[in-house]
Structure formats: structure tokens, C-alpha cells
N, C-alpha and C. Protein backbone atom coordinates (compact mmCIF):
# COMPACT_ATOMS: atom_id res chain seq x y z
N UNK A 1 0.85 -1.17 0.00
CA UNK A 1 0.00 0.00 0.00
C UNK A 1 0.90 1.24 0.00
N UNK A 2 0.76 2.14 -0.85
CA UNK A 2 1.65 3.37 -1.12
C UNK A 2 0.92 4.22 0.00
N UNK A 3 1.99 5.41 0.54
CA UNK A 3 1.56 6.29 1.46
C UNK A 3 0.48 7.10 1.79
N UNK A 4 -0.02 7.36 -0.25
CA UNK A 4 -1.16 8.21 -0.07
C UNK A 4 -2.17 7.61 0.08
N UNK A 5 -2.45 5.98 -0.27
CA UNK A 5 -3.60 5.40 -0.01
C UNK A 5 -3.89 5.05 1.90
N UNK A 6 -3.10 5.28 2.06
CA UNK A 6 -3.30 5.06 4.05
C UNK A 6 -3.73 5.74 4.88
N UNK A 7 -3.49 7.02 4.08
CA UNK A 7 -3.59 8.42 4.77
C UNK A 7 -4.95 8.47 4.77
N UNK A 8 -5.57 9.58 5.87
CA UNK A 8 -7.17 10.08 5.73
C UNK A 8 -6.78 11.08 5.32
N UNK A 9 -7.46 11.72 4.23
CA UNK A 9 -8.18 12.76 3.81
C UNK A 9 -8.62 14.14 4.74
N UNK A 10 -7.65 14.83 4.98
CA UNK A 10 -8.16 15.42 6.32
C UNK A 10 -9.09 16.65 5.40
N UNK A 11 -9.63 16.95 4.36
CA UNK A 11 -10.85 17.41 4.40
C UNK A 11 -11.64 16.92 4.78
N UNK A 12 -11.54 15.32 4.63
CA UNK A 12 -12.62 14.51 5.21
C UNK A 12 -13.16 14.61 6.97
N UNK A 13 -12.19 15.32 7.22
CA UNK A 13 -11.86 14.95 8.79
C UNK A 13 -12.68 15.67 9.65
N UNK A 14 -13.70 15.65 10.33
CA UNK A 14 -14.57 16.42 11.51
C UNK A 14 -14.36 16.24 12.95
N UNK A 15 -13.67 17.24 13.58
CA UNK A 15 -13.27 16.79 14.65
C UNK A 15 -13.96 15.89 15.69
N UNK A 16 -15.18 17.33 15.81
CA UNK A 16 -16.23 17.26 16.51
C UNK A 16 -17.35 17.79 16.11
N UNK A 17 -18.39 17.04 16.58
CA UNK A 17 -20.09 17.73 15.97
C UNK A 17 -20.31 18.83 16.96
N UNK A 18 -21.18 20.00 15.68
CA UNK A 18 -21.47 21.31 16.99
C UNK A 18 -21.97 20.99 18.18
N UNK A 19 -23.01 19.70 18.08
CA UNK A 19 -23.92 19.31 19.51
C UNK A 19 -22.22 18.82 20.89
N UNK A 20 -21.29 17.72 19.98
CA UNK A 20 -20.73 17.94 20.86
C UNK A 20 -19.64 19.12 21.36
N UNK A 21 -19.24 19.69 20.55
CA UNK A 21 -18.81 21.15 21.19
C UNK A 21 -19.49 21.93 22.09
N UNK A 22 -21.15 22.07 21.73
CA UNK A 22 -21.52 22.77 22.40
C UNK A 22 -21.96 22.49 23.90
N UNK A 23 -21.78 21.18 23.85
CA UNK A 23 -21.67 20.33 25.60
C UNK A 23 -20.64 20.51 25.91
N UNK A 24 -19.56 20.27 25.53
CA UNK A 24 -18.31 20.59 26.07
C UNK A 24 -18.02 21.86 26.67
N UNK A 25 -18.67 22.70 26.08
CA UNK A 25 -18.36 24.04 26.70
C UNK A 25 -19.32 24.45 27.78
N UNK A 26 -20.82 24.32 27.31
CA UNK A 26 -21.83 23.86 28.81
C UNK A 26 -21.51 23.08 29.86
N UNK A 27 -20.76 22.25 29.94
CA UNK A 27 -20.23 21.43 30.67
C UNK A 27 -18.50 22.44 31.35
N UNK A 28 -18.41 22.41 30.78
CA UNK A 28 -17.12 23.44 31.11
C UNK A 28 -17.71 24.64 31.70
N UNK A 29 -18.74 25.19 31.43
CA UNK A 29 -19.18 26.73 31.93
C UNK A 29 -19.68 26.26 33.80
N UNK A 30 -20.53 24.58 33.58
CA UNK A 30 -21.36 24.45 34.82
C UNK A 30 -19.84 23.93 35.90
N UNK A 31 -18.64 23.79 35.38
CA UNK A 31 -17.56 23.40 36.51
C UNK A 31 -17.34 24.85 36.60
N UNK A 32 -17.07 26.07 36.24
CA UNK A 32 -16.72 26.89 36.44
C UNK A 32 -17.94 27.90 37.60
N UNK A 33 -18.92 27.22 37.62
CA UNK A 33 -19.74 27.94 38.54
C UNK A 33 -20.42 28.73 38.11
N UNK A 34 -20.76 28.90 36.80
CA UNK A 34 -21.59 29.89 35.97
C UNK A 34 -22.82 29.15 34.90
N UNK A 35 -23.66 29.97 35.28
CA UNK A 35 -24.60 29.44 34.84
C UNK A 35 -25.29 29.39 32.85
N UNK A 36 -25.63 28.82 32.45
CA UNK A 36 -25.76 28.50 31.17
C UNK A 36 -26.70 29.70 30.87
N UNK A 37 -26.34 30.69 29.93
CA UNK A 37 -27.42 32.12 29.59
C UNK A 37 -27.78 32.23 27.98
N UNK A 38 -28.77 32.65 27.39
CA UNK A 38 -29.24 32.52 26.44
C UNK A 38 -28.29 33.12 25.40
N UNK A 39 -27.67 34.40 26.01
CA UNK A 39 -26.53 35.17 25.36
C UNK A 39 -25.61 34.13 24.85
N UNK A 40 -24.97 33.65 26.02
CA UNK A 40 -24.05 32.33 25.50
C UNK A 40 -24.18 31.37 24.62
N UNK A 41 -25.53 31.12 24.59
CA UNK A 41 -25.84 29.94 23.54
C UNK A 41 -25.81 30.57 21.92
N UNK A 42 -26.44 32.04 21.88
CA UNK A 42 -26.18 32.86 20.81
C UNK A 42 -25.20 32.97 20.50
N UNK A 43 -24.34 33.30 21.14
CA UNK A 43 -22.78 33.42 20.79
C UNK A 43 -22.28 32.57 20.18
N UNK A 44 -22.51 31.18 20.86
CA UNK A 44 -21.94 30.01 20.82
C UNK A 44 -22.01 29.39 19.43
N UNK A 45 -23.57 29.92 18.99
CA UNK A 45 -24.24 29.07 17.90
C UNK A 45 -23.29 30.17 17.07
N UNK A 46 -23.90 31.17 16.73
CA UNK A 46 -23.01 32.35 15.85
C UNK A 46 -21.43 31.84 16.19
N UNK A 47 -20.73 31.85 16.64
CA UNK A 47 -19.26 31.33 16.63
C UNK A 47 -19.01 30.11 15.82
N UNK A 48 -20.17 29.17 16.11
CA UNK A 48 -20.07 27.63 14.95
C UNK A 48 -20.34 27.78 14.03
N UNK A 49 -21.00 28.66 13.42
CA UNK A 49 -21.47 29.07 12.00
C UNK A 49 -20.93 29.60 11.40
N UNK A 50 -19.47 30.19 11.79
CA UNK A 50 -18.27 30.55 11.00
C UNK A 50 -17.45 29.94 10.40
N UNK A 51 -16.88 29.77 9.11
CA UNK A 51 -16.32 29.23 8.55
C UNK A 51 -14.59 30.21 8.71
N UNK A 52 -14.62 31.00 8.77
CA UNK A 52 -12.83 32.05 9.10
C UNK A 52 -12.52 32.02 10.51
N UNK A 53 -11.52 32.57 10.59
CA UNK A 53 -10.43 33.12 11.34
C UNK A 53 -11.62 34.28 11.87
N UNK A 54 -12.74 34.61 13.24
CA UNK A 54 -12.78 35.67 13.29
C UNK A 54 -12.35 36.21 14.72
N UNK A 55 -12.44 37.79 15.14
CA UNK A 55 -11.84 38.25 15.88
C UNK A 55 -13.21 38.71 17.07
N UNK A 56 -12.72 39.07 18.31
CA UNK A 56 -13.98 39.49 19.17
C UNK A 56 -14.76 40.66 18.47
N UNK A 57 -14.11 41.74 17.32
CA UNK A 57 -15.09 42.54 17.13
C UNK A 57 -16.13 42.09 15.90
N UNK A 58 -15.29 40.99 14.77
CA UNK A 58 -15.90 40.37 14.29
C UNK A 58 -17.69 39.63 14.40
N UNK A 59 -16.74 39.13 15.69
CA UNK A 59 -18.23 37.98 16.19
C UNK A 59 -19.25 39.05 16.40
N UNK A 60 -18.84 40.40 17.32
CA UNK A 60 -19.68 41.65 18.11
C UNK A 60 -20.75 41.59 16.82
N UNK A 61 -19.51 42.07 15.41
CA UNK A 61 -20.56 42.41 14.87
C UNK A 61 -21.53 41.67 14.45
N UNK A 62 -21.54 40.13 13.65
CA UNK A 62 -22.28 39.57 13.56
C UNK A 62 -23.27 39.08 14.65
N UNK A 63 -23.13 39.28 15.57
CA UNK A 63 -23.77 38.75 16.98
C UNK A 63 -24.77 40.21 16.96
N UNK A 64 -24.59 41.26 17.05
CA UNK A 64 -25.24 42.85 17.08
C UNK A 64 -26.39 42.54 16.13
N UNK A 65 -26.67 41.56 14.71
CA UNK A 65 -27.34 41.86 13.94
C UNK A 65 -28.48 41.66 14.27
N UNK A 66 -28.67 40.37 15.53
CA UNK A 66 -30.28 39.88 15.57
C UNK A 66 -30.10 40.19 17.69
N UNK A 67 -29.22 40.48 18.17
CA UNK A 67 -28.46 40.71 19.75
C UNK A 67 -27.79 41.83 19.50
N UNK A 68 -29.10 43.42 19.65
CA UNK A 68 -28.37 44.43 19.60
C UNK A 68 -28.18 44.71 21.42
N UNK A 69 -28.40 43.78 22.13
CA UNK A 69 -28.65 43.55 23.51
C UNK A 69 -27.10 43.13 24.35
N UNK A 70 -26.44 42.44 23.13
CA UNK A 70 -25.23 41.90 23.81
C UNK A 70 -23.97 42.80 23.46
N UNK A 71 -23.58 42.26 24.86
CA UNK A 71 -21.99 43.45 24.69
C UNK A 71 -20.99 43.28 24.07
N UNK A 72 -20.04 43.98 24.16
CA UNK A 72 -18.16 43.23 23.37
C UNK A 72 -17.92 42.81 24.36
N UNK A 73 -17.87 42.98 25.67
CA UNK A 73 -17.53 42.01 26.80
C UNK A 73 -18.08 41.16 26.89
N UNK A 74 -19.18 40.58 27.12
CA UNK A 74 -19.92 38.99 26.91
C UNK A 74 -19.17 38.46 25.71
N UNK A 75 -18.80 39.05 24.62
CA UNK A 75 -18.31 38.73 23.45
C UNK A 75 -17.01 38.23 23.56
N UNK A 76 -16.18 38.88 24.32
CA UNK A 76 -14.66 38.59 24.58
C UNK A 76 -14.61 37.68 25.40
N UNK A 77 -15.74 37.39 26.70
CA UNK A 77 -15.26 36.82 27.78
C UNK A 77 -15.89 35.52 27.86
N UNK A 78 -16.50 35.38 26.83
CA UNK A 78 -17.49 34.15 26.45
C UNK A 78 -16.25 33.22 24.86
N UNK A 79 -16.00 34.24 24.33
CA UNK A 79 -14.68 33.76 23.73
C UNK A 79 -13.47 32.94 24.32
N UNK A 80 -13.15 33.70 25.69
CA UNK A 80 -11.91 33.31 26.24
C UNK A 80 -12.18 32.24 27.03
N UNK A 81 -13.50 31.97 27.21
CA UNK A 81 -14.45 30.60 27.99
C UNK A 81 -14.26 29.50 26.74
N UNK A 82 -14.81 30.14 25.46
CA UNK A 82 -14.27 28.71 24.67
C UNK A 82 -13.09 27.81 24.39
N UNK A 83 -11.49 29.28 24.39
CA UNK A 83 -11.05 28.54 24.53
C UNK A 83 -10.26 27.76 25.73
N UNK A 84 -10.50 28.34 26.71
CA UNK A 84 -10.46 27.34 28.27
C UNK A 84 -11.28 26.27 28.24
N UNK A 85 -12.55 26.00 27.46
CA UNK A 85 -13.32 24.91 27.58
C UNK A 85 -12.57 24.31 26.96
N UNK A 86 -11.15 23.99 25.17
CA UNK A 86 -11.25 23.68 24.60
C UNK A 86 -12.09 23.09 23.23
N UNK A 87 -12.68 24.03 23.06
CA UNK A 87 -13.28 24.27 21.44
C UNK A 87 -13.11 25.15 20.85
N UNK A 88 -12.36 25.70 21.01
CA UNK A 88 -11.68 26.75 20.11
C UNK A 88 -9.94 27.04 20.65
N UNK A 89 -9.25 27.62 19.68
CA UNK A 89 -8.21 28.37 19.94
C UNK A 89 -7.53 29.30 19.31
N UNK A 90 -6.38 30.00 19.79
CA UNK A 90 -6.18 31.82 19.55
C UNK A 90 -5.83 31.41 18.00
N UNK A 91 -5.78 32.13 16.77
CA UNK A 91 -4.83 32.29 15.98
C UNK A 91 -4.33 33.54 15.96
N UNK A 92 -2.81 33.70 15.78
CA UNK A 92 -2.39 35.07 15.76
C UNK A 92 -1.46 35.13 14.30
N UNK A 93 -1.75 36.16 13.85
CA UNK A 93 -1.62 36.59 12.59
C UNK A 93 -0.65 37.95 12.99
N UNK A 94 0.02 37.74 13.80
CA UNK A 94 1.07 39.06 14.18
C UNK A 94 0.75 40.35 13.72
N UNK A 95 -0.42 40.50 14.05
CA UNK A 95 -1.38 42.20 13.44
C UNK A 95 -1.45 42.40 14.20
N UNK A 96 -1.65 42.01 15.92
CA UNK A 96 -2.30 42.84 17.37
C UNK A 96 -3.70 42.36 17.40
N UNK A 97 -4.40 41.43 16.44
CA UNK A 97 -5.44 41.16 16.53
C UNK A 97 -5.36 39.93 16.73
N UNK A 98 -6.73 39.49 18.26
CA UNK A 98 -6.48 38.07 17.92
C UNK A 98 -7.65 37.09 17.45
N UNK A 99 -7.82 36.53 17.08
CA UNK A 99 -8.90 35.72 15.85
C UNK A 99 -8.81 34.50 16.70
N UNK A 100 -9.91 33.75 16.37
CA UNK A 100 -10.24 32.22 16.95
C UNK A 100 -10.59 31.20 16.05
N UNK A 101 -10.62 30.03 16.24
CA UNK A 101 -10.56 29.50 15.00
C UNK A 101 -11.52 28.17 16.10
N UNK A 102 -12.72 27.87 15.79
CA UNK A 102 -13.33 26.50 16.25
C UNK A 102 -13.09 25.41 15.77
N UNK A 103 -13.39 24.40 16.71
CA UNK A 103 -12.91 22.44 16.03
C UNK A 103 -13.89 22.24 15.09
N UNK A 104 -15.09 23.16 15.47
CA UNK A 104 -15.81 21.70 14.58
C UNK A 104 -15.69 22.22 12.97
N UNK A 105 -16.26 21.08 12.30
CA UNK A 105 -15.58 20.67 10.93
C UNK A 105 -14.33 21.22 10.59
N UNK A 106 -13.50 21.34 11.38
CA UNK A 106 -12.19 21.69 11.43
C UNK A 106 -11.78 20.64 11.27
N UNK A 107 -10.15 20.43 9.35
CA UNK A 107 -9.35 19.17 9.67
C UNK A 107 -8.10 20.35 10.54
N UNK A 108 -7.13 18.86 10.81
CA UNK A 108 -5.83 19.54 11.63
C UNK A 108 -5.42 20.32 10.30
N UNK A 109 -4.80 21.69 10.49
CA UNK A 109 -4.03 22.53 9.69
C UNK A 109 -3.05 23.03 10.04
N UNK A 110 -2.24 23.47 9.27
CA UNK A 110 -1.38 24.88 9.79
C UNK A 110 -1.39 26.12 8.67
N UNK A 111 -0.61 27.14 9.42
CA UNK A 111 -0.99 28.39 8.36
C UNK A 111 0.61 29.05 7.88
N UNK A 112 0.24 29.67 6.68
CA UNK A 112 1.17 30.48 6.38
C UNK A 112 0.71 31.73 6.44
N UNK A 113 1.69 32.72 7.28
CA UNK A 113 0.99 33.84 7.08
C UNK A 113 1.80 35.22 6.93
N UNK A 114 1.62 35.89 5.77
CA UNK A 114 2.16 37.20 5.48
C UNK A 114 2.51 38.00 6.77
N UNK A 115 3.80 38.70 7.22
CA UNK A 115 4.27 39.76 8.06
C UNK A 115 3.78 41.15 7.40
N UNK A 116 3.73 41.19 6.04
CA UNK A 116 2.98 42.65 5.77
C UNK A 116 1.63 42.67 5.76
N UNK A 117 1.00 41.99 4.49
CA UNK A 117 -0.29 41.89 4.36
C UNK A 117 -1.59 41.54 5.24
N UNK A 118 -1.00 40.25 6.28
CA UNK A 118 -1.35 39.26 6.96
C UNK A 118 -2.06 38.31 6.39
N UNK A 119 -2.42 38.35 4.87
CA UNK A 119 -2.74 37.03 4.22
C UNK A 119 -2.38 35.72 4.71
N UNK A 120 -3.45 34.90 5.16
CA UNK A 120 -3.08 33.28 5.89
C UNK A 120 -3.83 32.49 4.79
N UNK A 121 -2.93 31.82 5.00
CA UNK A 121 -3.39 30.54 3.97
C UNK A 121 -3.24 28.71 4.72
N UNK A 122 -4.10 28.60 4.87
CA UNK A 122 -4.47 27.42 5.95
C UNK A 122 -4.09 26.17 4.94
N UNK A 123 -2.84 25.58 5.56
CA UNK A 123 -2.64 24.24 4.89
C UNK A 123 -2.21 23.08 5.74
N UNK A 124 -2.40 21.75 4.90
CA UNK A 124 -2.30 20.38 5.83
C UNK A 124 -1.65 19.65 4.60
N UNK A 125 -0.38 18.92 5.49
CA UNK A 125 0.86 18.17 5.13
C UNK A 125 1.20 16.99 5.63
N UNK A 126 0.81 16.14 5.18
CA UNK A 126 1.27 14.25 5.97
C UNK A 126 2.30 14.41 6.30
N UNK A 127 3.26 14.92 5.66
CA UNK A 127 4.98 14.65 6.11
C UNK A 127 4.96 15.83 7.76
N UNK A 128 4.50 16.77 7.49
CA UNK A 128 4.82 17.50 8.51
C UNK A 128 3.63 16.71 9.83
N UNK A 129 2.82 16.98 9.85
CA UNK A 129 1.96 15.66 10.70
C UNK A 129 2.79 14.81 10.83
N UNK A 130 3.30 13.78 10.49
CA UNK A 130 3.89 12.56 10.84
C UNK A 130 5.29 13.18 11.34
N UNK A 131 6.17 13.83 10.99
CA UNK A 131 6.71 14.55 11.71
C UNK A 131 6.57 15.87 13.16
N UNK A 132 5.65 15.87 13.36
CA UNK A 132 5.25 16.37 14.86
C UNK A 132 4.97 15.08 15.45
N UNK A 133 4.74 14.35 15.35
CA UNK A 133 4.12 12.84 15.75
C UNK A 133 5.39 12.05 16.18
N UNK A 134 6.30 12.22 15.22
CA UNK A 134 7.63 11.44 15.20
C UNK A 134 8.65 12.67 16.72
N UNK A 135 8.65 13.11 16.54
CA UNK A 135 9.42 13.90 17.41
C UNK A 135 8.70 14.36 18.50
N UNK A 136 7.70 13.91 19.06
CA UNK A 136 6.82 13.90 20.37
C UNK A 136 6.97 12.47 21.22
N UNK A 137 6.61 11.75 20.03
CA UNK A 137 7.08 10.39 20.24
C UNK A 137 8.90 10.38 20.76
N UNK A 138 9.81 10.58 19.80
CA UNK A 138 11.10 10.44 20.23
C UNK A 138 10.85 11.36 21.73
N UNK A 139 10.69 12.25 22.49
CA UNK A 139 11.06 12.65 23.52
C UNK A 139 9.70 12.00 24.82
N UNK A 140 9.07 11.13 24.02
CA UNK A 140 8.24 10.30 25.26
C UNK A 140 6.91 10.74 25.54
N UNK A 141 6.20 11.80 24.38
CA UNK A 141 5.26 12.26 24.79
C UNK A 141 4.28 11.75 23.71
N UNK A 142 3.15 11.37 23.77
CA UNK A 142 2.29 11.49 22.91
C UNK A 142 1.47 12.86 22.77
N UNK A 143 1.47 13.04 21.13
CA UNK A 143 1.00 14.51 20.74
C UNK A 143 -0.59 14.48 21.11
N UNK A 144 -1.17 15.37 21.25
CA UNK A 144 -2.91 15.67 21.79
C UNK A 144 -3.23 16.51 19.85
N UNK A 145 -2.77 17.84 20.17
CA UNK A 145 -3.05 18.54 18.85
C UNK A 145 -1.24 19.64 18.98
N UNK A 146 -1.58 20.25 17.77
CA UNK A 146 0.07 21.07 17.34
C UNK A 146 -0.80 22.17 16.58
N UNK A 147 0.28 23.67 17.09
CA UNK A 147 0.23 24.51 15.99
C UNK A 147 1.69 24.76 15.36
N UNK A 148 1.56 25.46 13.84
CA UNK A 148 2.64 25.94 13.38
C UNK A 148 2.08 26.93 12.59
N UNK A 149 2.53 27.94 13.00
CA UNK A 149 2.37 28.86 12.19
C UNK A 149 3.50 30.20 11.42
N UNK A 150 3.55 29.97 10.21
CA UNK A 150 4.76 30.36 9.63
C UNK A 150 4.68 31.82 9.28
N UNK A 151 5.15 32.17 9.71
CA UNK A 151 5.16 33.92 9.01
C UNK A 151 6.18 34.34 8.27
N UNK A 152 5.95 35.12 6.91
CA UNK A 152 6.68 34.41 6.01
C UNK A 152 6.42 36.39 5.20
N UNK A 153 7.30 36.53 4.15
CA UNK A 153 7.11 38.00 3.05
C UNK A 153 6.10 37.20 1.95
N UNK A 154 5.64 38.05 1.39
CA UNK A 154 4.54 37.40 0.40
C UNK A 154 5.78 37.66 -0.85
N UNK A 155 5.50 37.01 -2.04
CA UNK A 155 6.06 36.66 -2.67
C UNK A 155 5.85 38.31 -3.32
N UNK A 156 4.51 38.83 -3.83
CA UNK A 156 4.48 40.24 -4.30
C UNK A 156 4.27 40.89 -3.54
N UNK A 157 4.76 42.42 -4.07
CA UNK A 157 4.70 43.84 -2.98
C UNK A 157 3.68 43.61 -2.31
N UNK A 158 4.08 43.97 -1.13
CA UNK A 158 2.74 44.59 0.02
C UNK A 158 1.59 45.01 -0.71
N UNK A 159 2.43 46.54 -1.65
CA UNK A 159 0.60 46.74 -1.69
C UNK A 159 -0.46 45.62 -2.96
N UNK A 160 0.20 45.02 -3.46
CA UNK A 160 -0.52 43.93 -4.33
C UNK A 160 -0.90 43.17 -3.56
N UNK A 161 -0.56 42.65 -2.52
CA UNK A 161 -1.14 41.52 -1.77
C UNK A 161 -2.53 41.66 -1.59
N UNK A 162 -3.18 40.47 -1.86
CA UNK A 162 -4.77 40.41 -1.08
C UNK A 162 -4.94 40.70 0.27
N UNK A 163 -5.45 41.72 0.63
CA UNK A 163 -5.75 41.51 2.19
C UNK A 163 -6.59 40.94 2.68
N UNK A 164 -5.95 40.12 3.50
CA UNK A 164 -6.76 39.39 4.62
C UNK A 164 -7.17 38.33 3.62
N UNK A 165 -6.80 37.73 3.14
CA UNK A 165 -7.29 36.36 2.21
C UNK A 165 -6.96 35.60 2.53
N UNK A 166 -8.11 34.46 2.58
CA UNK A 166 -8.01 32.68 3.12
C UNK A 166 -7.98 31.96 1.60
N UNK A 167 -6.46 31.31 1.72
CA UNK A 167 -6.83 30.15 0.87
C UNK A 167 -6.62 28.71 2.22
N UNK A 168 -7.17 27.83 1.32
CA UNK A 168 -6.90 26.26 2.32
C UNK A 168 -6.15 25.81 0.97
N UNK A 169 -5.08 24.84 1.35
CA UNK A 169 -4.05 24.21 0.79
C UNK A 169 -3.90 22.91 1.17
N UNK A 170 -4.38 21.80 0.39
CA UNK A 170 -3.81 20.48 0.83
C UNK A 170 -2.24 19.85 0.07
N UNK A 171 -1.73 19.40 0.45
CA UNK A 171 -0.33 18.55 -0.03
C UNK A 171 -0.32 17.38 0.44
């Protein structure tokens, strides 16, 4: 069997279903001593229904459209609850902004990302996977999840660059 036939398909790959994310983090909110609020579940749902990289003012705004009721603080601090629950985590794009990125229908990735433009381009690599795997392993640990994120000059001038553009990249 050749390498590529063994491999999964990590488009194929779903981490987790929204129902179970969204227990995980209900469950995570009721150890923390706080109680489950309708705001939260809005948030929560609006946060899974994103397909990008977005940021707390991001979500504000989409959250403001039908919750002109909810704050940027419920927004931020209900964020920083997801990712302490584990279902989400930071991406930083070395702009000062920080963006979140959720599991579900999330495969494992990593990013490349412009120092001028901040163009990220979300890609997934068997060799590099099996290499975080291989060198977790050599020092005795088994891997859970990995980031890498490369920051890199875009190949054309700054001002040609796309801003803020998502490509996904498989290899």
C-alpha cells in the first residue's frame, strides 16, 4: 500500500459535531460555577457558523445583527471561555489582533501567514503531521493537537497583496 492510499483525507476529517462542542463548553461553563445564559448559547451558535479566522469585534458584529442587547464584553469573555473549555483556539496573525478558529468541521491545519499583508493561507501536510508525531514520540510524549504557524514576506509587494485572504491548501 503506497503512502497516499493510508492516509485520511483530512478534508474529510470532523473533529467534533457542533452538539458535541456545544456540551463541552456547557459542561465546562457548569464546573466553572456559571450558569448556562441565552446570550451564551447565541454566541456560541453564531461562533459555529463561522467558517474564518474571526476576531472578538468580528463575532460583536455579527452577533449585534439579531443581539443588539449583547456586549463586546460577553463577546470577549465568552470567547476566552471557549477557549479554556477547549473548542476553540487563539490564531495570531502578528497584526495585534487576535482571531479564533473553532474544532468543529475543522481538519488539523497549519498556516502560512504574510508579516505585511497578513494574508493566511491554511494548509495540511502528511509529512509534517507525521513529523510532529515522530518527534513527540522520540522525547516520550504522545502529541494531543500542534500549531505551526509560519510567518513568512509574500512573494508580491505589500501593496498587491490580497488583504486578509483565506486560501486552504492540501499537499
Amino acid at each position: 500500500m503506497d503512502k497516499e492510499s493510508k492516509l485520511i483525507n483530512p478534508l474529510e476529517i470532523v473533529e467534533e459535531s457542533k452538539a458535541t462542542l456545544k456540551k463541552k463548553f456547557n459542561d465546562y461553563v457548569k464546573t466553572k460555577h456559571m450558569r448556562r445564559t441565552e446570550q451564551r448559547d447565541f454566541i456560541l451558535t453564531t461562533f459555529l457558523s463561522t467558517e474564518d479566522h474571526v476576531s472578538a469585534q468580528d463575532l460583536f458584529d455579527m452577533v449585534r445583527v439579531d443581539h443588539p442587547d449583547i456586549g463586546y464584553a460577553t463577546i470577549s469573555r465568552t470567547l476566552n471561555l471557549m477557549v479554556e473549555s477547549g473548542i476553540s483556539w487563539v490564531v495570531d496573525f502578528n497584526d495585534g489582533v487576535r482571531r479564533f478558529d473553532h474544532k468543529y468541521g475543522c481538519m488539523t491545519h497549519d498556516h502560512i501567514i504574510c508579516t505585511e499583508c497578513h494574508q493566511c493561507i491554511e494548509f495540511f501536510d502528511h509529512e509534517i503531521e507525521e513529523l510532529k508525531q515522530s518527534v513527540a514520540k522520540r522525547f516520550g510524549f504522545k502529541l494531543h493537537h500542534s500549531k505551526l504557524d509560519l510567518f513568512v514576506s509574500c512573494p508580491e509587494t505589500a501593496k498587491n497583496c490580497p488583504k486578509k485572504a483565506l486560501r486552504r491548501v492540501e499537499n
